[in-house]
PDB file of N, CA and C in Angstrom:
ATOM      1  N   UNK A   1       6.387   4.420  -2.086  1.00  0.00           N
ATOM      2  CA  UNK A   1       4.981   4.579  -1.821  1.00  0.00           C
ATOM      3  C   UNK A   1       4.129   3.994  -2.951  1.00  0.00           C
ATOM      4  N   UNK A   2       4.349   4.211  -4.069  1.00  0.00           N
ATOM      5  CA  UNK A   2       3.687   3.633  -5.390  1.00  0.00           C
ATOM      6  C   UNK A   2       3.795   1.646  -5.235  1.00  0.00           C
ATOM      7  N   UNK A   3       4.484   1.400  -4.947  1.00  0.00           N
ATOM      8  CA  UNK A   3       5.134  -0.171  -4.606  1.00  0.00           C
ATOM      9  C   UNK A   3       3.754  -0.128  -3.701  1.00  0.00           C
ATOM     10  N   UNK A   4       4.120  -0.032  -2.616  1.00  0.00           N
ATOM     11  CA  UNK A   4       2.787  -0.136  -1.309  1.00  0.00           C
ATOM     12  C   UNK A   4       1.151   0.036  -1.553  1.00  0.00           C
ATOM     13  N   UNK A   5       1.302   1.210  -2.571  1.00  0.00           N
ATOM     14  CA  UNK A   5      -0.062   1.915  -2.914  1.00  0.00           C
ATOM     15  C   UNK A   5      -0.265   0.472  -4.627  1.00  0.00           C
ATOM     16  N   UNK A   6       0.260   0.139  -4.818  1.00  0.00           N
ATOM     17  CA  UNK A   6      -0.129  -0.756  -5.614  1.00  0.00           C
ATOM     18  C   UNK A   6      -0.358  -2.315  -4.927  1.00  0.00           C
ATOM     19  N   UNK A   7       0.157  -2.968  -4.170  1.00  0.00           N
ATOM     20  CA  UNK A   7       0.109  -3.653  -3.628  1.00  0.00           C
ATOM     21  C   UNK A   7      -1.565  -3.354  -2.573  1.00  0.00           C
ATOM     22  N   UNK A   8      -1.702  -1.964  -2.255  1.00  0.00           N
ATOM     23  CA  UNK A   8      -2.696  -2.553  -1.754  1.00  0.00           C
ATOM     24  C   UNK A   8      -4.382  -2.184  -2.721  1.00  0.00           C
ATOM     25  N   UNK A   9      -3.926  -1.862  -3.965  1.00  0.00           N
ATOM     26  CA  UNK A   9      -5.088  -1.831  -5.112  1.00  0.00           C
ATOM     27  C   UNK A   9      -5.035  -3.740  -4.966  1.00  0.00           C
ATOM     28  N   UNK A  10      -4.222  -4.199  -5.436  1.00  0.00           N
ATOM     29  CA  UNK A  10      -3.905  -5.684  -5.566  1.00  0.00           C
ATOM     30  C   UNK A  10      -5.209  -6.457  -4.120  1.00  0.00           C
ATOM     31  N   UNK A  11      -4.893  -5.844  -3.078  1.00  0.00           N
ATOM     32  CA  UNK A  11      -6.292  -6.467  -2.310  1.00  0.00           C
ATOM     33  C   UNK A  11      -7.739  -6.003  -2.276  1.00  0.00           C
ATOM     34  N   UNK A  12      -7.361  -4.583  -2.777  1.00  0.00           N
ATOM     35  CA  UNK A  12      -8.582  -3.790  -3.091  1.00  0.00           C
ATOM     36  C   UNK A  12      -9.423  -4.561  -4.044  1.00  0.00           C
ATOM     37  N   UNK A  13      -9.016  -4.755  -5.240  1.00  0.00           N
ATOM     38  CA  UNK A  13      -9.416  -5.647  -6.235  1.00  0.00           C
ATOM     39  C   UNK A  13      -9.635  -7.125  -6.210  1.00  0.00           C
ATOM     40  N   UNK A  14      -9.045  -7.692  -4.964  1.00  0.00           N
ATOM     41  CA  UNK A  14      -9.356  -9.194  -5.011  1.00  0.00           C
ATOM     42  C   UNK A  14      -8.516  -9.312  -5.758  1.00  0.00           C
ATOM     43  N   UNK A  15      -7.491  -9.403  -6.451  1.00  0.00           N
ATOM     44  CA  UNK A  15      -6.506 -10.217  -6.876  1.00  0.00           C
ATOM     45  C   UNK A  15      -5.774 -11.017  -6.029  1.00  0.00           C
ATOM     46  N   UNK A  16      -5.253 -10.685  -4.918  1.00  0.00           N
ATOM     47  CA  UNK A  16      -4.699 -11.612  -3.874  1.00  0.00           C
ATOM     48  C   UNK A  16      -4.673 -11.179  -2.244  1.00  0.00           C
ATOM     49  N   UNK A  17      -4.491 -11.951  -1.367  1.00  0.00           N
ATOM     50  CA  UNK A  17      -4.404 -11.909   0.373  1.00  0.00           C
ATOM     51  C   UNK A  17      -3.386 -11.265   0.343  1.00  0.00           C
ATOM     52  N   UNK A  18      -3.414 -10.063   1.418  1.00  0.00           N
ATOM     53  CA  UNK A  18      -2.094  -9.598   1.811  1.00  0.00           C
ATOM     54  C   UNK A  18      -0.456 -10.599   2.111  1.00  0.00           C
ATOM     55  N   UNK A  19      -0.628 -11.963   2.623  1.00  0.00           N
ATOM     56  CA  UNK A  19       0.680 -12.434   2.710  1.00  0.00           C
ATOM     57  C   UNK A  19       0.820 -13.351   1.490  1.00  0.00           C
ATOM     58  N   UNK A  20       0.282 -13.219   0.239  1.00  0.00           N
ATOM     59  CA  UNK A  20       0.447 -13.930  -0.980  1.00  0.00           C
ATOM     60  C   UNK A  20       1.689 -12.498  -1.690  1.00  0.00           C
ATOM     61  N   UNK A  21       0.516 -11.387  -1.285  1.00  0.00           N
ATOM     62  CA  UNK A  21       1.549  -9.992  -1.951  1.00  0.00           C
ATOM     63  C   UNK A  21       2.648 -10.063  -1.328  1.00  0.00           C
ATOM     64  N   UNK A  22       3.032  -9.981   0.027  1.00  0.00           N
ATOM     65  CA  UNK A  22       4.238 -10.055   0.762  1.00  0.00           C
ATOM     66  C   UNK A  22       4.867 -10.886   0.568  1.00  0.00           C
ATOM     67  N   UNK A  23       4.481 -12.011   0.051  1.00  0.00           N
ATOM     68  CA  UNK A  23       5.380 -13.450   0.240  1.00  0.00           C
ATOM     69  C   UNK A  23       5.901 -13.307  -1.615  1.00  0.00           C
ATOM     70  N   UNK A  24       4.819 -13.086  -2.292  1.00  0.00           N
ATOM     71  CA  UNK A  24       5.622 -13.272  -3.881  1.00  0.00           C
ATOM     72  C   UNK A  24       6.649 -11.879  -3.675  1.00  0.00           C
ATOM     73  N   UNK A  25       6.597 -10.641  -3.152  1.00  0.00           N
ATOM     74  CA  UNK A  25       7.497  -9.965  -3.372  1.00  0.00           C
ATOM     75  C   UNK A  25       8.882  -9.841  -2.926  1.00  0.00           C
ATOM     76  N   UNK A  26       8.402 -10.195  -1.812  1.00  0.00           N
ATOM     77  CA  UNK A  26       9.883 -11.553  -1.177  1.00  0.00           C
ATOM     78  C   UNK A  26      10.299 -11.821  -1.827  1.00  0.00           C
ATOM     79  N   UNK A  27      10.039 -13.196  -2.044  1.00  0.00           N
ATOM     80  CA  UNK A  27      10.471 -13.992  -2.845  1.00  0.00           C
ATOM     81  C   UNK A  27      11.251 -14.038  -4.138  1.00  0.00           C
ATOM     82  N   UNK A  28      10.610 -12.934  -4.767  1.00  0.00           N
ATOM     83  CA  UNK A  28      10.996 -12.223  -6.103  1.00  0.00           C
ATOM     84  C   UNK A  28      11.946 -11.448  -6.141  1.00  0.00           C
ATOM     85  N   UNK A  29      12.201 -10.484  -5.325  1.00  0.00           N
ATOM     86  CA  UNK A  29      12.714  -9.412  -4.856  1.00  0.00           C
ATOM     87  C   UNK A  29      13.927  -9.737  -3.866  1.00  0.00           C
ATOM     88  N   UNK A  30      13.720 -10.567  -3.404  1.00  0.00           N
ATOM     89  CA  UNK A  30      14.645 -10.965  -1.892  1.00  0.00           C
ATOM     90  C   UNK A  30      14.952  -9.747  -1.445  1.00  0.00           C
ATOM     91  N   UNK A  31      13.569  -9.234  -0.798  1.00  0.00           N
ATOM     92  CA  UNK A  31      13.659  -8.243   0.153  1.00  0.00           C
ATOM     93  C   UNK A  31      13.270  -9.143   1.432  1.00  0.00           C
ATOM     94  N   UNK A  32      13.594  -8.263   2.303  1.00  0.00           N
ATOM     95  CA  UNK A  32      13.072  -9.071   3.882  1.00  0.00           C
ATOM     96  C   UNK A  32      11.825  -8.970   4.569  1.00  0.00           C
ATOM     97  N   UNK A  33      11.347  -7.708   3.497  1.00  0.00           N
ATOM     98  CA  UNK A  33       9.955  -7.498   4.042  1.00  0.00           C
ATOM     99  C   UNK A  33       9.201  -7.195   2.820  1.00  0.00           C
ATOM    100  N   UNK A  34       7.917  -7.625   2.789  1.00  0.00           N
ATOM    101  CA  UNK A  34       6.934  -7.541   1.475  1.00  0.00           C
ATOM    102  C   UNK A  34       6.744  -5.611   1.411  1.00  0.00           C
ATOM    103  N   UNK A  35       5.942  -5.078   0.628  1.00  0.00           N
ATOM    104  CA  UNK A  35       4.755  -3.914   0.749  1.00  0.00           C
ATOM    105  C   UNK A  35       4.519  -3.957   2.149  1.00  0.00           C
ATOM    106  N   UNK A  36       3.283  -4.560   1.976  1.00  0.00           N
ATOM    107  CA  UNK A  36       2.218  -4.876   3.013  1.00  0.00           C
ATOM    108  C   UNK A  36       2.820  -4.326   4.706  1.00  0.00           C
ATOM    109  N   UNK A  37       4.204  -5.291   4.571  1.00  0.00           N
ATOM    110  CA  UNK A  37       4.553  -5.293   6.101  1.00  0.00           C
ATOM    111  C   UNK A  37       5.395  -4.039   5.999  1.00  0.00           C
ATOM    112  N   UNK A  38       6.059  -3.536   5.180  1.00  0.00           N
ATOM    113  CA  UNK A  38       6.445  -2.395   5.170  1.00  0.00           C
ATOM    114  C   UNK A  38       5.473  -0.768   5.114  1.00  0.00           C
ATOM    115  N   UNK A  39       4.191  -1.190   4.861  1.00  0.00           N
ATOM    116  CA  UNK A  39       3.536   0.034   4.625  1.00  0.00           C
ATOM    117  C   UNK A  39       2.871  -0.174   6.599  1.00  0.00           C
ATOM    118  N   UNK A  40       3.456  -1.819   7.408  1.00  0.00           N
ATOM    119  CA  UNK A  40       2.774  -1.062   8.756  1.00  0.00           C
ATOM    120  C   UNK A  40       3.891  -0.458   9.725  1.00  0.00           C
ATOM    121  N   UNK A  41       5.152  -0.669   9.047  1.00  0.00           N
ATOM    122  CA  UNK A  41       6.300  -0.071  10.031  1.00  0.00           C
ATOM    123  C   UNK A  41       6.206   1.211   9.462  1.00  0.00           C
ATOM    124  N   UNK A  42       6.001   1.946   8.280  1.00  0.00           N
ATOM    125  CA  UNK A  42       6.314   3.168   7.768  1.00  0.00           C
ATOM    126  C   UNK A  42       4.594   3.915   8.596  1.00  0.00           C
ATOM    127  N   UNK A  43       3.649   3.051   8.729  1.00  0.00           N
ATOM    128  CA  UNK A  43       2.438   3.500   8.789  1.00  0.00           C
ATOM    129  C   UNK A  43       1.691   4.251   7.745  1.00  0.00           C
ATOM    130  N   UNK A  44       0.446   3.785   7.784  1.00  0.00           N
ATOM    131  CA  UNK A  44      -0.515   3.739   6.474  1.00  0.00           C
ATOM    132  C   UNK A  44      -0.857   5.364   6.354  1.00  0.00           C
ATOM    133  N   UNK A  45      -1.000   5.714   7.174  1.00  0.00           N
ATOM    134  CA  UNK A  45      -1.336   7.136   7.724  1.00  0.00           C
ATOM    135  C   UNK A  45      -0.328   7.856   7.030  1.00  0.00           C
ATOM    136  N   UNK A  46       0.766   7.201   7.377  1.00  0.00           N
ATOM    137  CA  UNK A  46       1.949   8.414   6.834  1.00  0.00           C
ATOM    138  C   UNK A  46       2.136   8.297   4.930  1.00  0.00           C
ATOM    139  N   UNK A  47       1.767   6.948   4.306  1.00  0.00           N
ATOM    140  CA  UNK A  47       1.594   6.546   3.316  1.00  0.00           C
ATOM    141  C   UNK A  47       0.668   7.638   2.641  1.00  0.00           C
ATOM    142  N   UNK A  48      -0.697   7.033   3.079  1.00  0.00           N
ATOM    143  CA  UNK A  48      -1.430   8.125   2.469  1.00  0.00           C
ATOM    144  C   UNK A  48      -1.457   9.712   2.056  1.00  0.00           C
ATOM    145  N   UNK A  49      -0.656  10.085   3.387  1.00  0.00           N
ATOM    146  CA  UNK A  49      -0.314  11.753   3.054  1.00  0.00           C
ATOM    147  C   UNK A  49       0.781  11.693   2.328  1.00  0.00           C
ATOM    148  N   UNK A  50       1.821  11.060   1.781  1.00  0.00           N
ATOM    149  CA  UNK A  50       2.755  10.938   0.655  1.00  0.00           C
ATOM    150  C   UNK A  50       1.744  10.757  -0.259  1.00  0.00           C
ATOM    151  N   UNK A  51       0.800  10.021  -0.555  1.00  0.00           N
ATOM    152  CA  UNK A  51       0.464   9.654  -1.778  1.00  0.00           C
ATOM    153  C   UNK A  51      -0.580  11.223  -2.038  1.00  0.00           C
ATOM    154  N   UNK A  52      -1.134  11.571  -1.190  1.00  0.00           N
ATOM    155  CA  UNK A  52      -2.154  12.512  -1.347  1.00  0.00           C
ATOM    156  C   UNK A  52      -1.089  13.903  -1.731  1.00  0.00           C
ATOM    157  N   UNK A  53      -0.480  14.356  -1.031  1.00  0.00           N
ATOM    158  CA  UNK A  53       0.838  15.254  -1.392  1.00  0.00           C
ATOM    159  C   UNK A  53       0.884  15.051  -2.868  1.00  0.00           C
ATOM    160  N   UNK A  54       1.298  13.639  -3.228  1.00  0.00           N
ATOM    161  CA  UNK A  54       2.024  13.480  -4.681  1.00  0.00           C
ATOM    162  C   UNK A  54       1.005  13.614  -5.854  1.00  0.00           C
ATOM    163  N   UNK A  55      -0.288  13.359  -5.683  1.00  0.00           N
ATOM    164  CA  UNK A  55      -1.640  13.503  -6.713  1.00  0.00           C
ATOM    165  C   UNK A  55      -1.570  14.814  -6.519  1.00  0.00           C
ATOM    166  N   UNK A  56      -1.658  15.482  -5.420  1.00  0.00           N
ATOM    167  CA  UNK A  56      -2.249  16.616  -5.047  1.00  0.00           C
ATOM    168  C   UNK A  56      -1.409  17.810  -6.134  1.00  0.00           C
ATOM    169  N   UNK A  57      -0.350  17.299  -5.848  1.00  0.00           N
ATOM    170  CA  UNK A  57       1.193  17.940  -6.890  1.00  0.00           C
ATOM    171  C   UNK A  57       1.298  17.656  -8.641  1.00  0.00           C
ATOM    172  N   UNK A  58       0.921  16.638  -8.484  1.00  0.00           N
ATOM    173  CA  UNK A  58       0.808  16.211 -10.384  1.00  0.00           C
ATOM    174  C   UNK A  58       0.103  15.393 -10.643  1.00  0.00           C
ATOM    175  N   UNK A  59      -1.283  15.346 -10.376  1.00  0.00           N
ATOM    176  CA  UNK A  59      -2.681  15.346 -10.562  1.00  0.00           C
ATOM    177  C   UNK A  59      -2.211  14.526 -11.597  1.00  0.00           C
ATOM    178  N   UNK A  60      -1.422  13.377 -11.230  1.00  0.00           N
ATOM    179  CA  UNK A  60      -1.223  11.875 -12.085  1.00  0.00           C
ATOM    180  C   UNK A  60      -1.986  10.592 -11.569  1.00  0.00           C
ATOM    181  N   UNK A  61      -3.111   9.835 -12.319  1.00  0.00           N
ATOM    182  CA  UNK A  61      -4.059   9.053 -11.362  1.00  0.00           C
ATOM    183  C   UNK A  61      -3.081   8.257 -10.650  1.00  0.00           C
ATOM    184  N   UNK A  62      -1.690   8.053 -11.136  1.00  0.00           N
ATOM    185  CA  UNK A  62      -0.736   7.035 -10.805  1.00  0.00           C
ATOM    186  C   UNK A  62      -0.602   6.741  -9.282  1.00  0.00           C
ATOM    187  N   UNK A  63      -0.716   8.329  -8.189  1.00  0.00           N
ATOM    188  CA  UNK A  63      -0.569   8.308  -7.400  1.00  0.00           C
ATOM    189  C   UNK A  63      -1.382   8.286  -6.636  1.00  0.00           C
ATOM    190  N   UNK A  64      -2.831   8.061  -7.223  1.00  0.00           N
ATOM    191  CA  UNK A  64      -3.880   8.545  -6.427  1.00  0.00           C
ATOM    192  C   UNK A  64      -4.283   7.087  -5.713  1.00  0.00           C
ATOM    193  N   UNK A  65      -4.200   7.852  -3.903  1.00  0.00           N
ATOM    194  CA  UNK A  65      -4.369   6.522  -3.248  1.00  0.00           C
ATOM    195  C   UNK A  65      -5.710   5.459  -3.419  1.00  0.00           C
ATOM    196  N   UNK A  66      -5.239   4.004  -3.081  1.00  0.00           N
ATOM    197  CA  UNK A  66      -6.407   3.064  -2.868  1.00  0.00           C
ATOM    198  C   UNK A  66      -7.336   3.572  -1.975  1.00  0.00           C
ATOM    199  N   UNK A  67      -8.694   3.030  -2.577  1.00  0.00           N
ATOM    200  CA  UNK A  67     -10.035   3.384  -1.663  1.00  0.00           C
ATOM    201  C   UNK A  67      -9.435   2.647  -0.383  1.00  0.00           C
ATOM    202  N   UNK A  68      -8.999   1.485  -0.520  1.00  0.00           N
ATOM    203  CA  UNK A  68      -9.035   0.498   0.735  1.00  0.00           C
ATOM    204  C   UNK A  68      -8.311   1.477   1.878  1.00  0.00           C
ATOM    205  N   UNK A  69      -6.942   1.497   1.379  1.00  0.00           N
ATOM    206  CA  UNK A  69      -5.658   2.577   1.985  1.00  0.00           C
ATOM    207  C   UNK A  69      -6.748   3.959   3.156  1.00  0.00           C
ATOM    208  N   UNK A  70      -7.472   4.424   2.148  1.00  0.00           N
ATOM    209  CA  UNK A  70      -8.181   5.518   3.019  1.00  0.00           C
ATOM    210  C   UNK A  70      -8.709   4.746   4.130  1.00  0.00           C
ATOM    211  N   UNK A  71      -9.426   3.746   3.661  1.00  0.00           N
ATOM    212  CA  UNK A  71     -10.392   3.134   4.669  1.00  0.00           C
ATOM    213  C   UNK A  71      -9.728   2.258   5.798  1.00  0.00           C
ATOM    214  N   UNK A  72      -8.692   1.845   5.686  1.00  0.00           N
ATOM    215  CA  UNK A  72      -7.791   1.665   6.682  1.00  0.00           C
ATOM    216  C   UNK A  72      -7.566   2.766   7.459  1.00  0.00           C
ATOM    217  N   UNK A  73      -7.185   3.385   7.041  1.00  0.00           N
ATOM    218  CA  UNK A  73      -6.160   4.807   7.871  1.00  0.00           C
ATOM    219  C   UNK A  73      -7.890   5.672   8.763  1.00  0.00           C
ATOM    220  N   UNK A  74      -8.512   5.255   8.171  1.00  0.00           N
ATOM    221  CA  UNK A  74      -9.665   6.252   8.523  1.00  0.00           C
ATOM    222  C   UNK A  74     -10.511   4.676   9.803  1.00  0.00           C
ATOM    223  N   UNK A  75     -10.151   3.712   9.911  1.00  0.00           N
ATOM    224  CA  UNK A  75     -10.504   2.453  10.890  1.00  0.00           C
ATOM    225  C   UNK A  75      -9.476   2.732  11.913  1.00  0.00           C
ATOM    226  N   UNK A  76      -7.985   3.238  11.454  1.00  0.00           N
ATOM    227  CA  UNK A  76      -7.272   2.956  12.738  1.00  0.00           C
ATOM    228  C   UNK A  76      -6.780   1.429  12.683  1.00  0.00           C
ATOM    229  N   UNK A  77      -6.468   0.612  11.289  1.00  0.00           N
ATOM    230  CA  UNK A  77      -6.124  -0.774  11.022  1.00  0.00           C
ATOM    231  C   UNK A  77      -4.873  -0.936  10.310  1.00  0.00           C
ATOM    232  N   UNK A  78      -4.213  -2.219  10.507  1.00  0.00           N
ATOM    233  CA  UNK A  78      -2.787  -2.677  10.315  1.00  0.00           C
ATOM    234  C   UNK A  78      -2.862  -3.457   9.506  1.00  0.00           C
ATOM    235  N   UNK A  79      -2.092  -4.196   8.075  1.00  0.00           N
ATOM    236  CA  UNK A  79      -2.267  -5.230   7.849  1.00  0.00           C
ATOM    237  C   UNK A  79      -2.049  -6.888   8.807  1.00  0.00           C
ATOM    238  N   UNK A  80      -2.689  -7.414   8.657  1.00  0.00           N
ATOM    239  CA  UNK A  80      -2.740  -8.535   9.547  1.00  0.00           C
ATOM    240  C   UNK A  80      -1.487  -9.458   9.449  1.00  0.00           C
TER     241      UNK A  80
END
């Protein structure tokens, strides 16, 4: 969840497009699927209540979800 929840500060911030994050972590990683595409099979929804659970538990900013993350889950949106 921290992997995902960082990846999507990374668009929150304008540092990069969702398939730049997916594609360098690929790439890097030789996983088969980036963050991004993994936080829409696990669903963002379900993300967020892990991450909110885990702040909620040890009130570490580490876990505390992206603004964007809420604002997705609260649109009803997928990464593209």
């Amino acid at each position: 969840m921290l992997t995902i929840n960082e990846a999507i500060f990374l668009l929150h911030e304008n540092v990069a497009q969702a398939e730049d994050v997916d594609s360098i972590f690929k790439s890097c990683f030789d996983h088969k699927m980036g963050p991004l595409e993994t936080a829409n099979l696990i669903g963002l929804d379900t993300i967020l209540l892990s991450l909110e659970v885990l702040y909620d538990s040890f009130k570490d900013p580490k876990y505390r979800p992206s603004p964007l993350l809420q604002k997705m889950v609260d649109a009803g949106l997928k990464w593209p």
